[in-house]
N, C-alpha and C. Protein backbone atom coordinates (compact mmCIF):
# COMPACT_ATOMS: atom_id res chain seq x y z
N UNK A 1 -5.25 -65.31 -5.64
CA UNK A 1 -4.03 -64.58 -5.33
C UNK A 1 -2.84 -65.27 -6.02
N UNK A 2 -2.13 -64.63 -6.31
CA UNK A 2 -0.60 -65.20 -7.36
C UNK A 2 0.75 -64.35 -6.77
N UNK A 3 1.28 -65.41 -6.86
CA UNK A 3 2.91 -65.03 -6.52
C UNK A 3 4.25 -65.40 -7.36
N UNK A 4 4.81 -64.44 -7.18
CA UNK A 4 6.30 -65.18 -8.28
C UNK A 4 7.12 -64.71 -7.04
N UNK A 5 8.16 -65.76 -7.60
CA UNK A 5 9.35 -66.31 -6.71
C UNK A 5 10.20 -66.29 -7.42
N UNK A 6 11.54 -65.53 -7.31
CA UNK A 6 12.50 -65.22 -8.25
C UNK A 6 13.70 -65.60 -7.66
N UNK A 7 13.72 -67.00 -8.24
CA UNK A 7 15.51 -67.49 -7.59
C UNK A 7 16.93 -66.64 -8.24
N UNK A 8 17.55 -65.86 -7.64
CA UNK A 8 18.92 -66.01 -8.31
C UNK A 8 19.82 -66.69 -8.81
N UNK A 9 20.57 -66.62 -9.59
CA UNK A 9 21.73 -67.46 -10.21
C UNK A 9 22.21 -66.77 -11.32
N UNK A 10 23.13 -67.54 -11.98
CA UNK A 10 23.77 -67.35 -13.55
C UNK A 10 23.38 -68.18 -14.30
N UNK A 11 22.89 -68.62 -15.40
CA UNK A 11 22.88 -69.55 -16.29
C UNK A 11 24.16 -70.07 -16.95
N UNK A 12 24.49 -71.21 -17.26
CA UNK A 12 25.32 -71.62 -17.89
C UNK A 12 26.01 -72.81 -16.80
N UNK A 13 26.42 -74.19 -17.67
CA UNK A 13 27.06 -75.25 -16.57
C UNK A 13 27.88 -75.09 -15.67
N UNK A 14 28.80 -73.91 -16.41
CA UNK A 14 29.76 -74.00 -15.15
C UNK A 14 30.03 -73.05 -13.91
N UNK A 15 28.00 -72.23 -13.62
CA UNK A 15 27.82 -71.54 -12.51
C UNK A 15 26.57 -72.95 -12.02
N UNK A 16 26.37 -74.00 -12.20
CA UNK A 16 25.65 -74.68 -11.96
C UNK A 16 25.44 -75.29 -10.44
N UNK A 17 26.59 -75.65 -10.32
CA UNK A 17 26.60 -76.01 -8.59
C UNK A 17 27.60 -74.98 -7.80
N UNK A 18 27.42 -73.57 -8.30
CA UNK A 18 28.06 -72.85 -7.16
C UNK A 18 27.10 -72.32 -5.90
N UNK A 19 27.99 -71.69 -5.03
CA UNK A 19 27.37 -71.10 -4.44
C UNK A 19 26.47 -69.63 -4.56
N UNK A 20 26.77 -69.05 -5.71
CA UNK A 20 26.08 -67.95 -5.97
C UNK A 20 24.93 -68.55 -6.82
N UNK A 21 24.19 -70.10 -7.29
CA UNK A 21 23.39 -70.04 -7.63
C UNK A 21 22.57 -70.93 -6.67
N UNK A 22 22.77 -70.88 -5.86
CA UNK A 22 21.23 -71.54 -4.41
C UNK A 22 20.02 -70.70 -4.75
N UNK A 23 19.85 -69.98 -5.46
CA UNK A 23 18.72 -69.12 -5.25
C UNK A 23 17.62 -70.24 -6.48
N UNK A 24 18.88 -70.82 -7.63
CA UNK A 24 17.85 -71.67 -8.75
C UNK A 24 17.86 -72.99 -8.05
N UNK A 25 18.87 -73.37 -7.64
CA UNK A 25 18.65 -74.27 -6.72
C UNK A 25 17.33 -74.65 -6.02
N UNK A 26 17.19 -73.79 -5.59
CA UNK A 26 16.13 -73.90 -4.00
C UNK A 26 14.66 -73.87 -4.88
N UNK A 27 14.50 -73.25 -5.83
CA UNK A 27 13.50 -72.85 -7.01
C UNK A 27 13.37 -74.10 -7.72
N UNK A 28 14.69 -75.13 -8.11
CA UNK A 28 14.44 -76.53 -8.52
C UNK A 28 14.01 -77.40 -7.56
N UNK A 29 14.24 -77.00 -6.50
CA UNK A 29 13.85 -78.27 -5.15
C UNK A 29 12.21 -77.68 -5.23
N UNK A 30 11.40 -76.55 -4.99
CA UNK A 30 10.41 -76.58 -4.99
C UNK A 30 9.64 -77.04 -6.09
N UNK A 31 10.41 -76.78 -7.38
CA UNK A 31 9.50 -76.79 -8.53
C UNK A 31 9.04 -78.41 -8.59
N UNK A 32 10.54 -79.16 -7.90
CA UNK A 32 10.21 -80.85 -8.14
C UNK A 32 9.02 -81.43 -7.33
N UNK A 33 8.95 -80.79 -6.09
CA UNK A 33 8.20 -80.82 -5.19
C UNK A 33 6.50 -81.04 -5.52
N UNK A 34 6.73 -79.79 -6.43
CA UNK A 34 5.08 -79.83 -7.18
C UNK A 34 5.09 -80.23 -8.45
N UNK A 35 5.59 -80.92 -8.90
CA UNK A 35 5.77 -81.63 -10.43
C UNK A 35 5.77 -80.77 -11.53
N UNK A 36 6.49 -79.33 -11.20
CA UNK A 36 6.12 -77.93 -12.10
C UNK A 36 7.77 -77.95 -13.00
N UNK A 37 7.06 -78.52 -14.44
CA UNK A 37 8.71 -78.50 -15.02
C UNK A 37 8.80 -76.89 -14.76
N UNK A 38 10.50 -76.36 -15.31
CA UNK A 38 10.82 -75.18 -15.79
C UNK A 38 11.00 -75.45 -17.40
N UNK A 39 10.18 -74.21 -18.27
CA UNK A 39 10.89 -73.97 -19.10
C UNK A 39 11.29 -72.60 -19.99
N UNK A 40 11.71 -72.76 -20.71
CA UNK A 40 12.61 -71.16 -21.22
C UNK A 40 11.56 -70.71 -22.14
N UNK A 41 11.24 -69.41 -21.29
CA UNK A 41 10.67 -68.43 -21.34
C UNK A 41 11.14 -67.25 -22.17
N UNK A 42 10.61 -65.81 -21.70
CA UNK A 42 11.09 -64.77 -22.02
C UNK A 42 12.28 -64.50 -20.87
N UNK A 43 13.04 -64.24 -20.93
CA UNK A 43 14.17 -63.26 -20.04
C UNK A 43 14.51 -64.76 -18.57
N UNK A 44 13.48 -65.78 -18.63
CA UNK A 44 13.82 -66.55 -17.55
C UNK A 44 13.77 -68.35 -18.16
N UNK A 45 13.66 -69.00 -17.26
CA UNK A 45 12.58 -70.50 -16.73
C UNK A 45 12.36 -70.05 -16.02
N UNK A 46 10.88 -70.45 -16.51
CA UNK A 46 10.11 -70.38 -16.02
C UNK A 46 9.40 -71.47 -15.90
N UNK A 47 8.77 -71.80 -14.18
CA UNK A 47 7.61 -72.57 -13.95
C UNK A 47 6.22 -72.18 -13.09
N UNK A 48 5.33 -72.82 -13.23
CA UNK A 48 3.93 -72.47 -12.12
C UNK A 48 3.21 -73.61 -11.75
N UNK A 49 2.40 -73.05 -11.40
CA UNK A 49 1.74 -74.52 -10.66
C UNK A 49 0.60 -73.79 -9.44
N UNK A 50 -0.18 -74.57 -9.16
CA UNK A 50 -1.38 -74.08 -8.20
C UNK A 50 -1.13 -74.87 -6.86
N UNK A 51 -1.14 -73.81 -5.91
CA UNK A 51 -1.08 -74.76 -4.52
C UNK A 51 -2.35 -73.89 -3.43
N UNK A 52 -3.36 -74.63 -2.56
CA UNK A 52 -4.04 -74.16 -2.27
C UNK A 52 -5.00 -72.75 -2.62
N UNK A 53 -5.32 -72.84 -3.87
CA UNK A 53 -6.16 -71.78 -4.54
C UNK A 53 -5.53 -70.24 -4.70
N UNK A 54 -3.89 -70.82 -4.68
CA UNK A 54 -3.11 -69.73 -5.31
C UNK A 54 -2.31 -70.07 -6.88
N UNK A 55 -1.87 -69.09 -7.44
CA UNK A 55 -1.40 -69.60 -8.55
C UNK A 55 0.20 -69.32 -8.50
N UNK A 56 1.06 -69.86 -8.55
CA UNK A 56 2.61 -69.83 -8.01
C UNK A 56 3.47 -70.18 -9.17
N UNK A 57 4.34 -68.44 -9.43
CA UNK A 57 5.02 -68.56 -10.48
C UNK A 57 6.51 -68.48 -10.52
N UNK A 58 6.85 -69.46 -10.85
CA UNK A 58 8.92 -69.45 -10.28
C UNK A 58 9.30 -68.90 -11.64
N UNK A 59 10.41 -68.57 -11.45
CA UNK A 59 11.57 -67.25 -11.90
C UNK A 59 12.79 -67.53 -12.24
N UNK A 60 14.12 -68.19 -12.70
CA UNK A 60 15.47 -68.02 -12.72
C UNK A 60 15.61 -67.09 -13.94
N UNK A 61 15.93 -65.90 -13.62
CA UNK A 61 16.20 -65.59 -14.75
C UNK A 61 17.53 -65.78 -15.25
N UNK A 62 17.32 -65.26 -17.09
CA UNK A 62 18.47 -66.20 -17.72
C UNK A 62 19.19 -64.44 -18.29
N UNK A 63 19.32 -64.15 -17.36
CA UNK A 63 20.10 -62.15 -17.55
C UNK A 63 21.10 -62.55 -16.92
N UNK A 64 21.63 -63.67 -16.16
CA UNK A 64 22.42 -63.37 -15.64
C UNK A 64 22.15 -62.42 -14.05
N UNK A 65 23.11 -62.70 -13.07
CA UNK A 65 23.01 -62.23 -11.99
C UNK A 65 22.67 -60.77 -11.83
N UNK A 66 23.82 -59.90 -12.63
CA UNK A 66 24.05 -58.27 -12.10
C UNK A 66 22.76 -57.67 -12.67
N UNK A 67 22.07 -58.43 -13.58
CA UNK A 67 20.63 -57.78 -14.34
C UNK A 67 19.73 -58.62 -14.30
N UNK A 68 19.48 -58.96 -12.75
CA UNK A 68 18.41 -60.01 -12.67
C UNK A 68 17.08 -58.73 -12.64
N UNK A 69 16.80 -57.66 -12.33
CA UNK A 69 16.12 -56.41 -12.07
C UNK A 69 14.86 -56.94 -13.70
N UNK A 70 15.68 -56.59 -14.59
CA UNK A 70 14.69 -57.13 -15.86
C UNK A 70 14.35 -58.08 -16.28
N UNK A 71 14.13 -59.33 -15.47
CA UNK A 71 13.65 -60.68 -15.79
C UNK A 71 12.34 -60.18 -14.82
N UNK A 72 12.82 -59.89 -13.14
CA UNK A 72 11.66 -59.96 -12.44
C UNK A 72 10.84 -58.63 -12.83
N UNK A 73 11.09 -57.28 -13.54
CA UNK A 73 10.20 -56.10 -13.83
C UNK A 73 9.49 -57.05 -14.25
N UNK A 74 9.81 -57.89 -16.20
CA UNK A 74 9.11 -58.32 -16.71
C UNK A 74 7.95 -59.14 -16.34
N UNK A 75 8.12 -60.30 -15.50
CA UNK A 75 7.62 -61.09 -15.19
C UNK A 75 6.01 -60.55 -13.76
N UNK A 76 6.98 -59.59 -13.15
CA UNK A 76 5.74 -58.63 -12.43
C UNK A 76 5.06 -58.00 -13.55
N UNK A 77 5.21 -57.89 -14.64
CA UNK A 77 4.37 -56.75 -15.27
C UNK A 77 3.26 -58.32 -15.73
N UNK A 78 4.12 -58.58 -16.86
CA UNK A 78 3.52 -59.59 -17.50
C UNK A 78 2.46 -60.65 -16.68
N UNK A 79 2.51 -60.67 -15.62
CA UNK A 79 1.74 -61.68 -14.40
C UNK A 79 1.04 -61.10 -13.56
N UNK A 80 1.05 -59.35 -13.59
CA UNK A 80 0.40 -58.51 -12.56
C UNK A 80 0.70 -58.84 -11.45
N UNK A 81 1.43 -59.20 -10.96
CA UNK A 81 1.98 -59.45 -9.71
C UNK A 81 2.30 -58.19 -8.86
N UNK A 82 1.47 -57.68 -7.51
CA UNK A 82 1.84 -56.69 -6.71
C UNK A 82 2.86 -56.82 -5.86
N UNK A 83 3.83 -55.58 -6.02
CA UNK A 83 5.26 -56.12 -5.15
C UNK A 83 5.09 -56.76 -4.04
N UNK A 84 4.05 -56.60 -3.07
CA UNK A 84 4.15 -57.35 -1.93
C UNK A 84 3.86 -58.77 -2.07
N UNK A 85 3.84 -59.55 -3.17
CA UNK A 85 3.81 -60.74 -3.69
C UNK A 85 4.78 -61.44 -4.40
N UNK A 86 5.56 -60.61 -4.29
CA UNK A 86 7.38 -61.04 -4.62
C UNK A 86 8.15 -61.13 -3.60
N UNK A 87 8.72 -62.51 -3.74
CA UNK A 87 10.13 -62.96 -2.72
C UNK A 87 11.14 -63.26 -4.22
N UNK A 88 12.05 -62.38 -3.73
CA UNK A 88 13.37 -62.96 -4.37
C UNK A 88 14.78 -64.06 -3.10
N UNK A 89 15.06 -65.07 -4.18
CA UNK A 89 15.54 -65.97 -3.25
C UNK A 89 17.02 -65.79 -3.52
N UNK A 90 17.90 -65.66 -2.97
CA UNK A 90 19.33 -65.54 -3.04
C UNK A 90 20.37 -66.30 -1.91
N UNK A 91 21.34 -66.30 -2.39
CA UNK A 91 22.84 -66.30 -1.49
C UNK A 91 23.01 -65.17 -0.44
N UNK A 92 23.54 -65.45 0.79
CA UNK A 92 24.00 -64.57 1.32
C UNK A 92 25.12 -64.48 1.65
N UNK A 93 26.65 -63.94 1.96
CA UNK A 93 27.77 -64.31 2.24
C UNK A 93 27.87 -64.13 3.95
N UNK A 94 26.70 -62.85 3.98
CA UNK A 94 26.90 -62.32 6.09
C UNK A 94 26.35 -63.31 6.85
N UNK A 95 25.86 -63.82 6.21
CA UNK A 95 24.49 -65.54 7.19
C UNK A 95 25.89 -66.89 7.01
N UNK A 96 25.93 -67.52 8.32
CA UNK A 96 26.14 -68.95 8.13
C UNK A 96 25.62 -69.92 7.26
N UNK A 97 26.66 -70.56 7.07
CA UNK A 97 26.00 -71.30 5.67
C UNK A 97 24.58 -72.31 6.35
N UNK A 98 24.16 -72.45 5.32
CA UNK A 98 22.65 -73.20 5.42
C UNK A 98 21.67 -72.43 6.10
N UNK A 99 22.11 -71.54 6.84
CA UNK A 99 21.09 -70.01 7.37
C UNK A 99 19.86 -69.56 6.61
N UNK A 100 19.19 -69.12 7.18
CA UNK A 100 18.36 -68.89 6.32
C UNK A 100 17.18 -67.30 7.00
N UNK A 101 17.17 -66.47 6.40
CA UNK A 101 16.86 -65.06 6.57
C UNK A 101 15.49 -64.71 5.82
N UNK A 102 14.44 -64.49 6.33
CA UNK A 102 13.53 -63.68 5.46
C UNK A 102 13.10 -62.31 5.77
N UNK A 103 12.90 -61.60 5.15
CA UNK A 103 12.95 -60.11 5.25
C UNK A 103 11.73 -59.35 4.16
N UNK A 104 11.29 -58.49 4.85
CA UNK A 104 9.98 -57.84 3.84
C UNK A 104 10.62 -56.69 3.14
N UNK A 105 11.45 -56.14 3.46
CA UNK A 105 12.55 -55.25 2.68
C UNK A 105 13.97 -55.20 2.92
N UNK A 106 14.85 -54.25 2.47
CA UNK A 106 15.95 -54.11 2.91
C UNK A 106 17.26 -53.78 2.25
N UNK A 107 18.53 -53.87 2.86
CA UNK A 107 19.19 -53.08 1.85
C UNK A 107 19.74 -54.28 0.89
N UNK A 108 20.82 -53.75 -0.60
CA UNK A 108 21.06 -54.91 -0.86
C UNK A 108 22.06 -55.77 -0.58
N UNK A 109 22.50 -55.39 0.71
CA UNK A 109 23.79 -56.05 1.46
C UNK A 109 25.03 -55.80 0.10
N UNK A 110 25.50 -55.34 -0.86
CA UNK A 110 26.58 -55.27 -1.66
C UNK A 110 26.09 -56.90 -2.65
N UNK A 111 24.92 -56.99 -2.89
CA UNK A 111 24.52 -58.33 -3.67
C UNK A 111 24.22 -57.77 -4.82
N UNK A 112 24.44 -58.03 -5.97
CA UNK A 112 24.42 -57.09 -7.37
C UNK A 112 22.87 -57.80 -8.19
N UNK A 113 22.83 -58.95 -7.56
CA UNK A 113 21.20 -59.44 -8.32
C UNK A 113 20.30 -58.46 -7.65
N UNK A 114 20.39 -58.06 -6.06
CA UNK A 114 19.72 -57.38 -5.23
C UNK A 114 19.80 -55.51 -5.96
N UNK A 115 20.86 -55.80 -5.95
CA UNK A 115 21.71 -54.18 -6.65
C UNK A 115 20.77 -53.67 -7.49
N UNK A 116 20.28 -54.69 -8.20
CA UNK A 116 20.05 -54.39 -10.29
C UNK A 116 18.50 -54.88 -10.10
N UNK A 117 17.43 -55.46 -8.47
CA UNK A 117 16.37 -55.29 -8.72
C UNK A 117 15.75 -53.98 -8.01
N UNK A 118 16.37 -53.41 -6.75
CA UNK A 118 16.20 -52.43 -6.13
C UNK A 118 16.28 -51.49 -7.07
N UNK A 119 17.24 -51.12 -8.47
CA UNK A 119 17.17 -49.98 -8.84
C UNK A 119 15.98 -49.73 -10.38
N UNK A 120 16.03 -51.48 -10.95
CA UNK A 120 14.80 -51.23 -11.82
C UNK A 120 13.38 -51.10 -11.29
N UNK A 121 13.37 -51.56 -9.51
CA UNK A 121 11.70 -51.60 -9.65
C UNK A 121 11.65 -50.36 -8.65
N UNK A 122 12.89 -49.21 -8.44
CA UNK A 122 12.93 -48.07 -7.85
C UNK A 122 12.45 -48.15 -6.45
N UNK A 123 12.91 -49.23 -5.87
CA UNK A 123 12.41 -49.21 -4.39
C UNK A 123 13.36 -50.72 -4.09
N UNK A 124 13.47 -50.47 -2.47
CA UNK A 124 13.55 -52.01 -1.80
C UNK A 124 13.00 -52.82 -1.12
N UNK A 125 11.47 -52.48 -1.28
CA UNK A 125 10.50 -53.01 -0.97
C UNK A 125 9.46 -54.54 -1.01
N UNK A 126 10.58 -55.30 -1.11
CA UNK A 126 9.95 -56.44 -1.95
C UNK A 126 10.75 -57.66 -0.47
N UNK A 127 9.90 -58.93 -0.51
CA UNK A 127 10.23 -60.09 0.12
C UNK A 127 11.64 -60.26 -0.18
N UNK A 128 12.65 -60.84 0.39
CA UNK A 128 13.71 -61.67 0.13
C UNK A 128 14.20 -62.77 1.15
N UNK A 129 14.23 -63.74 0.65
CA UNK A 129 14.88 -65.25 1.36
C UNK A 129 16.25 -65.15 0.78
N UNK A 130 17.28 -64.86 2.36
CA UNK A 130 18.45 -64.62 1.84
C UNK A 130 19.01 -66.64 2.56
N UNK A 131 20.09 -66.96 2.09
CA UNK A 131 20.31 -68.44 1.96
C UNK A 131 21.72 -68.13 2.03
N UNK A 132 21.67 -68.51 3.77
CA UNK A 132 23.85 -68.21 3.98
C UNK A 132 24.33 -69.53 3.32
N UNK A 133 25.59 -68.56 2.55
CA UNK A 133 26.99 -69.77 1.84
C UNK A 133 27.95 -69.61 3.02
N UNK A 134 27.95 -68.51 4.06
CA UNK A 134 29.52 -68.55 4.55
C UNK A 134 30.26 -67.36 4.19
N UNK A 135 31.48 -67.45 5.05
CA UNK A 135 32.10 -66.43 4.29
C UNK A 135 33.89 -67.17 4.49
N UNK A 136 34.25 -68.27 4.38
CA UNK A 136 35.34 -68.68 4.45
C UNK A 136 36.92 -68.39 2.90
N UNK A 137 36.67 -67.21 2.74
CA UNK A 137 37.28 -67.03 2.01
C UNK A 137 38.75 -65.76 2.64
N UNK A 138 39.77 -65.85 1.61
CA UNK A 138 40.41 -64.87 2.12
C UNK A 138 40.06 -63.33 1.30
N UNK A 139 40.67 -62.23 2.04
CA UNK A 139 40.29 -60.80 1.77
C UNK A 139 40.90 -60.96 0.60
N UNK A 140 39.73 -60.24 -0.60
CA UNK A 140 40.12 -60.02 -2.28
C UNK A 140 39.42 -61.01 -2.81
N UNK A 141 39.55 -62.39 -2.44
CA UNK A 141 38.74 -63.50 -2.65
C UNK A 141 37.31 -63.45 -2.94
N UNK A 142 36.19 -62.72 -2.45
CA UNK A 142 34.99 -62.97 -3.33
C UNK A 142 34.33 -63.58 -3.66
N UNK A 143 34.86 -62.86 -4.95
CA UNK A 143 34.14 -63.63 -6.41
C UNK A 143 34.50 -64.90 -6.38
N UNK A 144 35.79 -65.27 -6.51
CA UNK A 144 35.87 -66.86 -6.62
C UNK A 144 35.31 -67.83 -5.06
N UNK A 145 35.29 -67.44 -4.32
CA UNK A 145 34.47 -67.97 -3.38
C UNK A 145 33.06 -67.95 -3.61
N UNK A 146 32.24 -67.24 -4.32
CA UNK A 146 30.88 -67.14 -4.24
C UNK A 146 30.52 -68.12 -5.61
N UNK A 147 31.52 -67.84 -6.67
CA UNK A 147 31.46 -68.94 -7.72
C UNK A 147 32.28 -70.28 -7.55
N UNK A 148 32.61 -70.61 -6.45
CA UNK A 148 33.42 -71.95 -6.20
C UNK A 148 32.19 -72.84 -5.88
N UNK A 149 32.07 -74.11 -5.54
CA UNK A 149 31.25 -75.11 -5.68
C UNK A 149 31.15 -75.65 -4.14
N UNK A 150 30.37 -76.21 -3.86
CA UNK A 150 30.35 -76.61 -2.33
C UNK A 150 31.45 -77.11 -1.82
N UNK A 151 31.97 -77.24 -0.52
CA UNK A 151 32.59 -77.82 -0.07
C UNK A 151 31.74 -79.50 0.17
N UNK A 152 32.25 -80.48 0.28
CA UNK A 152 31.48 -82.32 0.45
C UNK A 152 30.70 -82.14 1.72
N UNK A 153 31.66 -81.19 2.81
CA UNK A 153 30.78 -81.47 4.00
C UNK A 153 29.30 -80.35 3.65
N UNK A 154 29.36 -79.23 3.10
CA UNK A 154 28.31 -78.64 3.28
C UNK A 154 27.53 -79.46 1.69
N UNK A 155 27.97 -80.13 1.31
CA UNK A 155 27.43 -80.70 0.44
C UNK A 155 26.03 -81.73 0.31
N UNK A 156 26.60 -82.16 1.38
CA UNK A 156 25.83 -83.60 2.46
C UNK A 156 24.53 -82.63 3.27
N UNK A 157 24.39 -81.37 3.46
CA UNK A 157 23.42 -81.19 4.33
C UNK A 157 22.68 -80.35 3.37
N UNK A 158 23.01 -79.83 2.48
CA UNK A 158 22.83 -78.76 1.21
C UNK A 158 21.12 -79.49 0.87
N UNK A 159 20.78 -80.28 0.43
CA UNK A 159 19.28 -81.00 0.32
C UNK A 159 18.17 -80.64 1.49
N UNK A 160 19.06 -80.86 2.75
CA UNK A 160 17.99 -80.83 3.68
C UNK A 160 17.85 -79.05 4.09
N UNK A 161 18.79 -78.22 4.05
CA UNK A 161 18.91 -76.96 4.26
C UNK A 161 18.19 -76.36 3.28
N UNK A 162 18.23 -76.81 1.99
CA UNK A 162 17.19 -76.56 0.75
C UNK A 162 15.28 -76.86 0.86
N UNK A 163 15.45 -77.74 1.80
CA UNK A 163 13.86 -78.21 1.67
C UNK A 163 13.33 -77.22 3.03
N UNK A 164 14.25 -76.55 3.87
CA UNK A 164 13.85 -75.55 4.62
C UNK A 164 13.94 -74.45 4.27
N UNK A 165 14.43 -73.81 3.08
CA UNK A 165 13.98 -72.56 2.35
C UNK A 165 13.02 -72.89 1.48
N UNK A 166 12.61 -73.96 1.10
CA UNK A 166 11.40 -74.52 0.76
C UNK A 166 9.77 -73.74 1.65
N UNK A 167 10.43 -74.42 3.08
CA UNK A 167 9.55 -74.55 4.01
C UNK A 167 8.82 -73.31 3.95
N UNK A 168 10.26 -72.00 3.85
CA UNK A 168 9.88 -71.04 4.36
C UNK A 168 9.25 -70.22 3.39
N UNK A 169 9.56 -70.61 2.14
CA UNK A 169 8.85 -70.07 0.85
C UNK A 169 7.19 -70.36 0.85
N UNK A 170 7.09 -71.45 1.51
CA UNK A 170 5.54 -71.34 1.59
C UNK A 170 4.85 -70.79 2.82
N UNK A 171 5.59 -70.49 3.78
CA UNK A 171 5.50 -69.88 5.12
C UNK A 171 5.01 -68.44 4.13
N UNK A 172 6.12 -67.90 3.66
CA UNK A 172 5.70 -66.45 3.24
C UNK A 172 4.52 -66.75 1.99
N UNK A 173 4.04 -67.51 1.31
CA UNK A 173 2.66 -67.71 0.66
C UNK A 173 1.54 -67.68 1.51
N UNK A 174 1.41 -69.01 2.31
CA UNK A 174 0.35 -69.34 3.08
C UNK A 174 -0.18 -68.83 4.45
N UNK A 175 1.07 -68.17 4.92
CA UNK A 175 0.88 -68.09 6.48
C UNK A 175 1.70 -66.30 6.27
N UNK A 176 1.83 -66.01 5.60
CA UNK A 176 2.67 -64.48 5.67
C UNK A 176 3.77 -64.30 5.92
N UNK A 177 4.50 -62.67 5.72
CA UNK A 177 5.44 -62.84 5.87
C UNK A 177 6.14 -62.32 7.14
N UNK A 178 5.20 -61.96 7.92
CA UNK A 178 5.70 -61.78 9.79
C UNK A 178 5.63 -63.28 10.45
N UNK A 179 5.11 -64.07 9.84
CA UNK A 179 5.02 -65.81 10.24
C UNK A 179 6.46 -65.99 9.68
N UNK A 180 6.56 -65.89 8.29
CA UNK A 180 7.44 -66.35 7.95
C UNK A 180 9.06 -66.24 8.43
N UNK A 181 9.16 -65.08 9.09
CA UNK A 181 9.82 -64.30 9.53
C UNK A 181 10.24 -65.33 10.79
N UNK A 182 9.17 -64.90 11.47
CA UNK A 182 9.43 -65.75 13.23
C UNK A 182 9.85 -67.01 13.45
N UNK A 183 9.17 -67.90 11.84
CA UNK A 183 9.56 -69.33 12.26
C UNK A 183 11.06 -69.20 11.73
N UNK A 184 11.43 -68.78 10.73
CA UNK A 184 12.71 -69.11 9.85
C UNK A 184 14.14 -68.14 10.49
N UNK A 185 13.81 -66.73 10.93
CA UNK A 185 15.23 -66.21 10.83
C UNK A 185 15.19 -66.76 12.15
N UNK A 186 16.15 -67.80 12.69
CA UNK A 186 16.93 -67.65 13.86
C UNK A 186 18.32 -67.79 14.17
């Protein structure tokens, strides 16, 4: 059985430590985990690696956020991957920060990586680990809140809140995703 895991983000240094890219984030904390470099692929980095007699394929694609939809088509086609074997990992702004949400479908909350995979793979049917930033911004604010960089204090817990969307990424591999569900959203 094989799975891809499709972190969100932007490419480029200076979306590197924001908050709209936890999704490559959380995708580098696992990949280190299993000694699975990333490297540049077609449309992503890409890494894999085998964990208990599955074959596990990570995702950032390099489209950029609003057209993340054609990194993961590709990568489902190219890997045969059946949608119910896709988690996409993202930011959330409605979750408390370090929160952490898994869901077997759903809408795309106004998330444009979510936006641009719901409408290439014509459904919203797919895993997602949503990963609260917060929403401490003022009205109009946004964008520059979602591309601003941690605050020090959420900075300091940001590792350990990461190795529990970790947790839960293999929750939805090994143990499913109604397990995954029960232990993680609370």
């Amino acid at each position: 059985m094989s799975f891809l895991i499709a972190g969100l983000g932007n490419i480029g240094p200076e979306y590197e430590n924001t908050r709209h890219n936890i999704g490559f984030k959380i995708l580098d904390t696992l990949a280190n985990t299993q000694g699975a470099p990333f490297n540049l692929e077609r449309l992503a980095f890409y890494a894999t690696y085998r964990n208990k007699g599955k074959n596990i394929y990570l995702i950032k694609p390099t489209t950029y956020m609003n057209l993340s939809g054609k990194a993961v088509r590709y990568w489902m086609n190219e890997l045969k991957i059946p949608q119910q074997n896709l988690l996409v990992v993202l930011d959330d702004l409605a979750i408390p920060f370090g929160s952490i949400r898994v869901r077997m479908k759903g809408s795309d909350g106004g998330h444009n990586g979510l936006k641009d995979i719901d409408a290439t793979l014509g459904n919203n049917n797919y895993a997602r680990l949503r990963f609260g930033i917060g929403s401490e911004f003022a009205k109009g604010h946004q964008v520059n809140y979602v591309l601003s960089p941690w605050k020090p204090e959420e900075q300091k817990l940001l590792d350990e809140r990461m190795k529990v969307a970790c947790e839960a990424i293999n929750s939805f591999m090994f143990e499913g995703i109604e397990r995954a569900m029960s232990k993680y959203n609370k």
